[in-house]
Protein backbone atom coordinates (compact mmCIF):
# COMPACT_ATOMS: atom_id res chain seq x y z
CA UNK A 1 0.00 0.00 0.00
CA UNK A 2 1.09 3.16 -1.07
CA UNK A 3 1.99 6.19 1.56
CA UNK A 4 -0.44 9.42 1.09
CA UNK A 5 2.70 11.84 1.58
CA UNK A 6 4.21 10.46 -1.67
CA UNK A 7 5.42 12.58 -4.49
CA UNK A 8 2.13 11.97 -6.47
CA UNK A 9 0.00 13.50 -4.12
CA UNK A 10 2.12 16.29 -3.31
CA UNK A 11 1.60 17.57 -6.87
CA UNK A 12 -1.85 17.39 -6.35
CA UNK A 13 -2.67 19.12 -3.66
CA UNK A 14 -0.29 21.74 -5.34
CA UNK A 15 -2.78 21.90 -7.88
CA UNK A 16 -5.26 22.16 -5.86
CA UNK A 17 -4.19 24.69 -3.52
CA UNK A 18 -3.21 26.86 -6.93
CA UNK A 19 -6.84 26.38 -8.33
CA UNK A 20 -8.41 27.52 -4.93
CA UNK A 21 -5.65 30.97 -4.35
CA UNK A 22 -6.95 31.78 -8.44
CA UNK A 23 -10.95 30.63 -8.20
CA UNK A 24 -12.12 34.43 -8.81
CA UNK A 25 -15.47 33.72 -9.79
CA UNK A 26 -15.61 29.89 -9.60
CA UNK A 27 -17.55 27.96 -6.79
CA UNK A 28 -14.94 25.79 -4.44
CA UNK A 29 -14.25 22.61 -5.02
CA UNK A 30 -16.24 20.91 -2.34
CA UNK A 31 -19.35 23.35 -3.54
CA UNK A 32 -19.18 21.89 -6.85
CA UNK A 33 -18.21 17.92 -5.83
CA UNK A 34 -21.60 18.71 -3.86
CA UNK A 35 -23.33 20.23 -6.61
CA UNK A 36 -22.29 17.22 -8.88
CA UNK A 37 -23.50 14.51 -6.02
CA UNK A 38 -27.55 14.79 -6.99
CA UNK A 39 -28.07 11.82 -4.84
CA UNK A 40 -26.21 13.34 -1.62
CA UNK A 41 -24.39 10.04 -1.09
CA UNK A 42 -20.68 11.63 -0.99
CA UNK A 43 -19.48 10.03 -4.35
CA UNK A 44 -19.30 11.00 -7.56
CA UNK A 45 -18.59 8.85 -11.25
CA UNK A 46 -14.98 9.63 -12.21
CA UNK A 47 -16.45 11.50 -14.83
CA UNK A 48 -18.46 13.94 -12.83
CA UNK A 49 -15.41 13.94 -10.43
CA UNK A 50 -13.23 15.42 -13.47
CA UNK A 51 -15.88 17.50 -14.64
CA UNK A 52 -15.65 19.38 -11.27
CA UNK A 53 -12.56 19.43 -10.85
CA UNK A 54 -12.00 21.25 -14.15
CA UNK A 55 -14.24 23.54 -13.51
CA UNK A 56 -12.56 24.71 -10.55
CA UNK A 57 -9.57 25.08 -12.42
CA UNK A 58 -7.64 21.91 -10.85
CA UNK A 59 -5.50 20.98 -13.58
CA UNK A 60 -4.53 17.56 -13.18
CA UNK A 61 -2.43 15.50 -15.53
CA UNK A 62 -3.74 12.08 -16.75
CA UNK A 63 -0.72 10.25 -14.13
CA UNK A 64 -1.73 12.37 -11.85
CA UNK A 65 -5.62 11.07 -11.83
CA UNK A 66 -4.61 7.72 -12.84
CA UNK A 67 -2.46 7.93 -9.60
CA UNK A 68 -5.20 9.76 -7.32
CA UNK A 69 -8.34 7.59 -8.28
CA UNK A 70 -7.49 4.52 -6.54
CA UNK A 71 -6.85 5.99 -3.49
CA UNK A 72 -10.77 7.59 -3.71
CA UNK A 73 -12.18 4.91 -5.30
CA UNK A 74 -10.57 2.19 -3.06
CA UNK A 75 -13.19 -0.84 -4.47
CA UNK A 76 -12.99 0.23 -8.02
CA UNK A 77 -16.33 0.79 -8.73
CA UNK A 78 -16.05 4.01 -10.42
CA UNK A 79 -17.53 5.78 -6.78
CA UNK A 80 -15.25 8.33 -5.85
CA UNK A 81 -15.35 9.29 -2.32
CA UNK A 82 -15.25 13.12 -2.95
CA UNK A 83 -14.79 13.48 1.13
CA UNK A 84 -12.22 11.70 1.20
CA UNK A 85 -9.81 13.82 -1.48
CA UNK A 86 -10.89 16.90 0.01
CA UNK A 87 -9.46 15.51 3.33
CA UNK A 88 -6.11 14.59 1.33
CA UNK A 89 -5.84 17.59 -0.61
CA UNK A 90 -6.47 19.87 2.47
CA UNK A 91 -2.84 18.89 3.73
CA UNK A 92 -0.45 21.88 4.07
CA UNK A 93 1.16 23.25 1.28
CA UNK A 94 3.70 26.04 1.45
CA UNK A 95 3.03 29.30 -0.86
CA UNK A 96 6.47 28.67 -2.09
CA UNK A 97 5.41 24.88 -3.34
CA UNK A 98 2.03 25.97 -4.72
CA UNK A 99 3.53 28.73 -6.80
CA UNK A 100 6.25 26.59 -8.04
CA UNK A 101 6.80 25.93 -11.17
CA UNK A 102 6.88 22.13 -12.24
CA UNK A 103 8.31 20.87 -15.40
């Protein structure tokens, strides 16, 4: 089992915490993860999961959800626990990481 302080993650909660410091206009994340949940049951398709984060202006690679989706959708039933990524991509980042540059 994979450690949720790994490299991966890091990048994504980068992203994230970029997306949130330049949402002018945009709803939060966890307004539109609950927007996209119609049946209130704190999951969300993959594809409704991307579609909000996009519109919140999380830019993810496709490694980067490749790597992040089987940590929220820990059966593999194409449920994501929306929740539970908020909870991981809440962890501290520094202003210096988030505004870093990545090649």
């Amino acid at each position: 089992r994979r450690k949720w302080d790994d490299e991966e993650l890091r990048e994504v909660r980068v992203a994230v915490a970029r997306a949130a410091r330049q949402r002018t206009g945009r709803p939060s994340l966890r307004e539109e993860l609950e927007r996209l949940d119609v049946r209130h049951q704190g999951t969300l398709s993959s594809v409704r999961f991307q579609a909000a984060l996009e519109a919140c202006g999380v830019s993810l690679t496709p490694a980067q959800l490749a790597g992040i989706l089987p940590r929220v959708d820990p059966e593999g039933v194409d449920q994501v626990d929306y929740g539970l990524f908020c909870k991981i991509a809440r962890a501290d980042v520094s202003a210096r990481e988030a505004g870093r540059d990545r090649a």
